[in-house]
PDB file of N, CA and C in Angstrom:
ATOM      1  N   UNK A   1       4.210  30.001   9.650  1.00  0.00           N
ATOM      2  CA  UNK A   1       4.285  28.656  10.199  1.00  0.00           C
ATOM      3  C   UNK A   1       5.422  27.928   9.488  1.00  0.00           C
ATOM      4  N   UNK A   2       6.186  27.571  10.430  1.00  0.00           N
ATOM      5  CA  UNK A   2       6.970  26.560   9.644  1.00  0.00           C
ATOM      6  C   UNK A   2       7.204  25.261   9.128  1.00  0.00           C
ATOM      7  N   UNK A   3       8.232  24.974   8.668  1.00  0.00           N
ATOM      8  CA  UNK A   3       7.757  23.430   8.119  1.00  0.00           C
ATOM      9  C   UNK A   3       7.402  22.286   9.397  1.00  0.00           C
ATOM     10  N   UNK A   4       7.986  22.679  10.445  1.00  0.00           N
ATOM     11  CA  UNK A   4       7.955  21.401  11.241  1.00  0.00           C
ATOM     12  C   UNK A   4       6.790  21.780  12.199  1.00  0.00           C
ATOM     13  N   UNK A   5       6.276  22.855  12.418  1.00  0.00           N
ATOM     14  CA  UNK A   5       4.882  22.830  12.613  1.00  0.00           C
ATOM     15  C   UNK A   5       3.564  22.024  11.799  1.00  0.00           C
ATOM     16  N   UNK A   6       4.152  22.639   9.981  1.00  0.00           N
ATOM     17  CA  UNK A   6       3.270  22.055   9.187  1.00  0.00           C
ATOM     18  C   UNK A   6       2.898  20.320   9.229  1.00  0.00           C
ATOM     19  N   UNK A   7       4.257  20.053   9.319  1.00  0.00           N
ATOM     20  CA  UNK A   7       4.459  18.603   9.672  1.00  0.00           C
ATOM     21  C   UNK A   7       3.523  18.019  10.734  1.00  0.00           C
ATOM     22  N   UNK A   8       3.939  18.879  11.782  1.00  0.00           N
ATOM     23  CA  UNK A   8       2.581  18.326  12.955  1.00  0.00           C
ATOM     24  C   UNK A   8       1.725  18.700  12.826  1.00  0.00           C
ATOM     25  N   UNK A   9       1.154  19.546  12.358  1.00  0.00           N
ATOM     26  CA  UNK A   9      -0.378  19.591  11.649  1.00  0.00           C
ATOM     27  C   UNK A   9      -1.231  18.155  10.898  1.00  0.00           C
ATOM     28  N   UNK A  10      -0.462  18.224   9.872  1.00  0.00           N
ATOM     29  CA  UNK A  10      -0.270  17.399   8.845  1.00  0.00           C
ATOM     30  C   UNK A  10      -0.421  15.682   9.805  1.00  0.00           C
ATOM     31  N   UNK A  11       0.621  15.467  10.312  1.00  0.00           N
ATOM     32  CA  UNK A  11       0.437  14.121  11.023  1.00  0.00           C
ATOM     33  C   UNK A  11      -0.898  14.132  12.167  1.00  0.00           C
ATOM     34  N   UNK A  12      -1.042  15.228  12.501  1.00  0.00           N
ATOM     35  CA  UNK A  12      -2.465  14.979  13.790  1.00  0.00           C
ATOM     36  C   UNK A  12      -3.767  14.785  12.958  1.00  0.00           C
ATOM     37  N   UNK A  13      -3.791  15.639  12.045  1.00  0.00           N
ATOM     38  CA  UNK A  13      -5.102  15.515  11.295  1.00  0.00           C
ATOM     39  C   UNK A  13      -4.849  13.959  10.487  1.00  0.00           C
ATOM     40  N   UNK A  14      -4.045  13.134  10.043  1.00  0.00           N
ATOM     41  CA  UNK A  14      -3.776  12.434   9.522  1.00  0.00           C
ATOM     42  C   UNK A  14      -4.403  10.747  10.683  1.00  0.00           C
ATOM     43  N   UNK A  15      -3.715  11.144  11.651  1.00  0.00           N
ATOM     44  CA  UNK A  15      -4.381  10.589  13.031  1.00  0.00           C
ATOM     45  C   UNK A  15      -5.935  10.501  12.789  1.00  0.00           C
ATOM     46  N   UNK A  16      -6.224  11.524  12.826  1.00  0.00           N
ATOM     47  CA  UNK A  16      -7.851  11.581  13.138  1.00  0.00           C
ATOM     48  C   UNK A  16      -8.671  11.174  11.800  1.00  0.00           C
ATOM     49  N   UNK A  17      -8.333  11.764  10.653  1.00  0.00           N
ATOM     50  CA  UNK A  17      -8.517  10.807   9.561  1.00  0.00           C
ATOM     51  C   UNK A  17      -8.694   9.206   9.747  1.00  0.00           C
ATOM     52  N   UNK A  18      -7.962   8.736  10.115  1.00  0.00           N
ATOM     53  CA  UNK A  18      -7.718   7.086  10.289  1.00  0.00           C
ATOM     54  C   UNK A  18      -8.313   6.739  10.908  1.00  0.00           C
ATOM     55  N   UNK A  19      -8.455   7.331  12.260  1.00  0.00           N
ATOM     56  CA  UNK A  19      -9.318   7.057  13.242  1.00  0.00           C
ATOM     57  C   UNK A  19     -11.300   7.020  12.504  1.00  0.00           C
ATOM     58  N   UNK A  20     -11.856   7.885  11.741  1.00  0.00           N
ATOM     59  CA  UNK A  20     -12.887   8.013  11.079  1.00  0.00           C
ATOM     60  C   UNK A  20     -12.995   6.386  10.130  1.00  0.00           C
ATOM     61  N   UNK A  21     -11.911   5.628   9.920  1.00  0.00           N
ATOM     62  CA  UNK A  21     -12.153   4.697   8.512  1.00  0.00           C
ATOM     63  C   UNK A  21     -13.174   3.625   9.306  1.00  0.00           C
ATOM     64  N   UNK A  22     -13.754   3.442   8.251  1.00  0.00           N
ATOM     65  CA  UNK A  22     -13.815   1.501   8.900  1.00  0.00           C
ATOM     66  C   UNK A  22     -13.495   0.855   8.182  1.00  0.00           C
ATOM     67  N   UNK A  23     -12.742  -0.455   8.546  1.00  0.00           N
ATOM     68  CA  UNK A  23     -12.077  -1.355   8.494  1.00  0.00           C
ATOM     69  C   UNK A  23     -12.930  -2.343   8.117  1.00  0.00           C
ATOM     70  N   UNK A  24     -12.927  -3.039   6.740  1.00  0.00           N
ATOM     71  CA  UNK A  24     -13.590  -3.758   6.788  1.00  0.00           C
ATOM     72  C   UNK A  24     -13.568  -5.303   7.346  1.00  0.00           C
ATOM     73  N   UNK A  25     -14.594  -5.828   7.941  1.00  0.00           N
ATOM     74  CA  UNK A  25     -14.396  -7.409   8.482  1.00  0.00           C
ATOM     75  C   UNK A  25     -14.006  -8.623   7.950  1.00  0.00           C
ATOM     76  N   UNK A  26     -13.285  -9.931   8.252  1.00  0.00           N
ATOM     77  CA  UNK A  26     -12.992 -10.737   7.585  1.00  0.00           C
ATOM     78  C   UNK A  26     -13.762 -11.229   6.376  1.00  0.00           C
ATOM     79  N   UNK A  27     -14.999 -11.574   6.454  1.00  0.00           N
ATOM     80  CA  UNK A  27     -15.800 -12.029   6.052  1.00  0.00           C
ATOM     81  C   UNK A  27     -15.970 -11.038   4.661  1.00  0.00           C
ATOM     82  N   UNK A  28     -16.212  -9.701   4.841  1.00  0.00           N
ATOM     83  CA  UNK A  28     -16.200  -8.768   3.342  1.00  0.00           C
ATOM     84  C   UNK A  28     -15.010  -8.959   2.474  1.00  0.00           C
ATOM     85  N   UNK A  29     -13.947  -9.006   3.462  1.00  0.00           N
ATOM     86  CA  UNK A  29     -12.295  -9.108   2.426  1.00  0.00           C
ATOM     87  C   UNK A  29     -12.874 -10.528   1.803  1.00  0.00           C
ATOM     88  N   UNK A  30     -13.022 -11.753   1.908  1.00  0.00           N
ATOM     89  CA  UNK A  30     -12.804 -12.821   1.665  1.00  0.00           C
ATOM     90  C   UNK A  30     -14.188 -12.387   0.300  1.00  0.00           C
ATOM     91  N   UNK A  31     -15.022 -12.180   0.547  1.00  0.00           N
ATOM     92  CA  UNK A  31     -16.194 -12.437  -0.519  1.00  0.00           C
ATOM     93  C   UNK A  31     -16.112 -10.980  -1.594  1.00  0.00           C
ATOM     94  N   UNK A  32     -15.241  -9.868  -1.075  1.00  0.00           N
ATOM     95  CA  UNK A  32     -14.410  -9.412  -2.285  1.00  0.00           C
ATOM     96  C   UNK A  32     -13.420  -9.621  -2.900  1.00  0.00           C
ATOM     97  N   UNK A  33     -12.693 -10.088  -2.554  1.00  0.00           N
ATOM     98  CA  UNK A  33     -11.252 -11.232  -3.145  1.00  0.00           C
ATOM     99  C   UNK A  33     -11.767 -12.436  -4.151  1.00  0.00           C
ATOM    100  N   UNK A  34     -13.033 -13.059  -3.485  1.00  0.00           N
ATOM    101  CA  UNK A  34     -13.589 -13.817  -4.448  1.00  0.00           C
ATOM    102  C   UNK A  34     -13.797 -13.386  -5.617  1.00  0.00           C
ATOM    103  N   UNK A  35     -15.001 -12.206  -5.700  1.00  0.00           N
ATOM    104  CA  UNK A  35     -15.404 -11.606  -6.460  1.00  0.00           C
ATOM    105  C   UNK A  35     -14.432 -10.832  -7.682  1.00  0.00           C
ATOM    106  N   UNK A  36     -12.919 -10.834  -7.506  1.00  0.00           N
ATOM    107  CA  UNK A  36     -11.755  -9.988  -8.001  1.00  0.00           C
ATOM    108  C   UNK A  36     -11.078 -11.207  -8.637  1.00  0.00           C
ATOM    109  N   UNK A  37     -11.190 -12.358  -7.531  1.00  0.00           N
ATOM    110  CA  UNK A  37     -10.403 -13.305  -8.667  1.00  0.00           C
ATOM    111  C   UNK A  37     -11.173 -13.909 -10.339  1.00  0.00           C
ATOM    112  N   UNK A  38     -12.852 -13.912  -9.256  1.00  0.00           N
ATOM    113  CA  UNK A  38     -13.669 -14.551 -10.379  1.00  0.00           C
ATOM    114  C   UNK A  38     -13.503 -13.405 -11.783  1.00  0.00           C
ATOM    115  N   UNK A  39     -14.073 -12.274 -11.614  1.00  0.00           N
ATOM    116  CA  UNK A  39     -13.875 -11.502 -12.221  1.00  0.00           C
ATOM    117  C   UNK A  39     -12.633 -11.659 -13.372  1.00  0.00           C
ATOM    118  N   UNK A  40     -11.407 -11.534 -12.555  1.00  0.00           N
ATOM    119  CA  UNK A  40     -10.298 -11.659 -13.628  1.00  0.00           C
ATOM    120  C   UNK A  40     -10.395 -12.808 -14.230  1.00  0.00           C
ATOM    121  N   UNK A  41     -10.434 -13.880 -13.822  1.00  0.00           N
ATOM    122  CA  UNK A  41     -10.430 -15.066 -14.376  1.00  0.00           C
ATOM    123  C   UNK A  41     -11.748 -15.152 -16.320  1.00  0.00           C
ATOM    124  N   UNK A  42     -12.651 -14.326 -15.884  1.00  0.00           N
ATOM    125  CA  UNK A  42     -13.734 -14.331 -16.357  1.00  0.00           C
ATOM    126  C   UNK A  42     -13.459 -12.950 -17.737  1.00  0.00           C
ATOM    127  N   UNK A  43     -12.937 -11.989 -17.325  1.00  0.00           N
ATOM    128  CA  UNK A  43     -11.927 -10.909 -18.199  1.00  0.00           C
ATOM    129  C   UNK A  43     -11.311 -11.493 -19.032  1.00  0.00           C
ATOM    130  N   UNK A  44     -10.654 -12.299 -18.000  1.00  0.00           N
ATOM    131  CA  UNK A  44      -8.966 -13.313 -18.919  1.00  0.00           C
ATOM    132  C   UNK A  44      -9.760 -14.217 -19.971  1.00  0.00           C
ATOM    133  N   UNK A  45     -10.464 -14.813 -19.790  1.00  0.00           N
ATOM    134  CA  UNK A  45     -11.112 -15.745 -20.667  1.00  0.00           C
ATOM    135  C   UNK A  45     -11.873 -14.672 -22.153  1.00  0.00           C
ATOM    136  N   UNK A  46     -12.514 -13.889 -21.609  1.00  0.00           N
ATOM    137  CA  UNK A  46     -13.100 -12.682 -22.627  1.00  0.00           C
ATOM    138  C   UNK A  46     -11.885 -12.151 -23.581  1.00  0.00           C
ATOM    139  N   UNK A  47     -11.074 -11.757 -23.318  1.00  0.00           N
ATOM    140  CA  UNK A  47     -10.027 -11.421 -23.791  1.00  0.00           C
ATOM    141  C   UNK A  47      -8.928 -11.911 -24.765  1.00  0.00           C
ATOM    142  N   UNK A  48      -8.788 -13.520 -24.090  1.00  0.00           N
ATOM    143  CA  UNK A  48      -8.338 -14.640 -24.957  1.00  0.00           C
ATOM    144  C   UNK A  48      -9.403 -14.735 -26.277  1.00  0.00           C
ATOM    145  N   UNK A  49     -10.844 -14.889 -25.527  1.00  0.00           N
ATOM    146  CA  UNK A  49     -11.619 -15.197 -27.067  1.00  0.00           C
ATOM    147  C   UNK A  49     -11.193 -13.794 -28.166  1.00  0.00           C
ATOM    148  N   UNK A  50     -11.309 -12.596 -27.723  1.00  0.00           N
ATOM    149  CA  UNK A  50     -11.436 -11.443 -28.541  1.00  0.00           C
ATOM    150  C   UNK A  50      -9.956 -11.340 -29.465  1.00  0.00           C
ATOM    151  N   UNK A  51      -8.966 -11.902 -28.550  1.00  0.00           N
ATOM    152  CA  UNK A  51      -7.483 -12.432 -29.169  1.00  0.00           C
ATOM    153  C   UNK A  51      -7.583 -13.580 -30.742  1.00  0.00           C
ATOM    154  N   UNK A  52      -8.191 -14.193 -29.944  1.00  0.00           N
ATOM    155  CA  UNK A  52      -8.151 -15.494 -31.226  1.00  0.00           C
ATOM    156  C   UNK A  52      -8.658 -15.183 -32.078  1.00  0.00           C
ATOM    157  N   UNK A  53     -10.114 -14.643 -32.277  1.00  0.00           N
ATOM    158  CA  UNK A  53     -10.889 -13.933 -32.999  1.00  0.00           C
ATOM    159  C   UNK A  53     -10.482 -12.799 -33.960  1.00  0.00           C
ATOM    160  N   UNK A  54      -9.563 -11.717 -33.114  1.00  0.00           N
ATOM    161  CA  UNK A  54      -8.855 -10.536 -34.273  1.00  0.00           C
ATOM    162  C   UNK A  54      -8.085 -11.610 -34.646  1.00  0.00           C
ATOM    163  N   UNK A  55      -7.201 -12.300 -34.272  1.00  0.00           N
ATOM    164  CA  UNK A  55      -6.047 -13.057 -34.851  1.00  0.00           C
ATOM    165  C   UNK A  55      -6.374 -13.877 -36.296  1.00  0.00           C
ATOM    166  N   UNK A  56      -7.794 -14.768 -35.800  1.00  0.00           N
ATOM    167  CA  UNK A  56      -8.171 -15.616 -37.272  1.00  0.00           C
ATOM    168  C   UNK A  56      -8.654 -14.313 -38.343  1.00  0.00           C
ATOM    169  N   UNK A  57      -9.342 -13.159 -37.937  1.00  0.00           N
ATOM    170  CA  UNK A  57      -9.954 -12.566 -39.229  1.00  0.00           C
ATOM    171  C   UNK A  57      -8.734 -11.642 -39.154  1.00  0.00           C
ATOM    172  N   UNK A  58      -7.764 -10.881 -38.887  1.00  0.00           N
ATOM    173  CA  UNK A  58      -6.646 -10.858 -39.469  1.00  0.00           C
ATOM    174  C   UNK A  58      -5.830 -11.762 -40.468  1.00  0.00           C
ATOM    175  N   UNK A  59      -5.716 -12.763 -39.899  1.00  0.00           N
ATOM    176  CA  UNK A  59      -5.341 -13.792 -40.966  1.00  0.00           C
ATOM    177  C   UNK A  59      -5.665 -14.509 -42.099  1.00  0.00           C
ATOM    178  N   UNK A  60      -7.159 -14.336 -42.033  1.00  0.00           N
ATOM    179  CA  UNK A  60      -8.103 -14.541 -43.207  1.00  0.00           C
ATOM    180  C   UNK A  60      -7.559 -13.056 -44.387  1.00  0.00           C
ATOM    181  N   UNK A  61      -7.744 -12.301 -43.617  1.00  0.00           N
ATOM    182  CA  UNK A  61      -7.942 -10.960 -44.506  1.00  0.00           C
ATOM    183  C   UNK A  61      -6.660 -11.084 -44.862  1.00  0.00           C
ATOM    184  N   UNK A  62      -5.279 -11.534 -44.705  1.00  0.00           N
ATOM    185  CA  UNK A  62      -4.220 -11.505 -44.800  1.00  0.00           C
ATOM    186  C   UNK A  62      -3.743 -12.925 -46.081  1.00  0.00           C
ATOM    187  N   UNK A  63      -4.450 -13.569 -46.035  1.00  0.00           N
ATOM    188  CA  UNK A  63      -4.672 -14.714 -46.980  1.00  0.00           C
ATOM    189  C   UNK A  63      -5.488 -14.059 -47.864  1.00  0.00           C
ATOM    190  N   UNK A  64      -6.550 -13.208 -47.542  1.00  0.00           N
ATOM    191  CA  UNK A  64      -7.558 -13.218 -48.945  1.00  0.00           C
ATOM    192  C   UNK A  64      -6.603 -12.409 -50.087  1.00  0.00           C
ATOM    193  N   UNK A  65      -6.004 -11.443 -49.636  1.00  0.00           N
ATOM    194  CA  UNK A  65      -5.758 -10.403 -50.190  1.00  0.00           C
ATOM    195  C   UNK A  65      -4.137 -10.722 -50.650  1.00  0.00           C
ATOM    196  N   UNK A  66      -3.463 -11.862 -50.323  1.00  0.00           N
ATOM    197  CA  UNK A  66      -2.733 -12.036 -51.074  1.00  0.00           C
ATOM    198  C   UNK A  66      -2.545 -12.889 -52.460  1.00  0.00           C
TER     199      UNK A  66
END
């Protein structure tokens, strides 16, 4: 078989693949988008604290010990 057979292989089954998805509805995108921003927003904040936190007892330990 050659390549440009393989090719159309390749693209028909690719077809029918797609055809199998579902698509999800407005309403799911919007209340997972929510859920992705809250999320990060909620990460970002976790992260900042865990920042400040190594930062002061780094700096403590960096004062004690000098």
């Amino acid at each position: 078989m050659n390549w440009w057979h393989r090719l159309q292989t390749f693209l028909r089954e690719v077809i029918v693949e797609t055809k199998k998805v579902t698509w999800p509805g407005r309403d799911e995108v919007v209340a997972t988008t929510v859920v992705v921003i809250a999320a990060s927003f909620i990460f970002g904040i976790f992260l900042y604290i865990c920042d400040l936190a190594s930062f002061r007892i780094v700096d403590w330990i960096i004062k004690f010990l000098s």
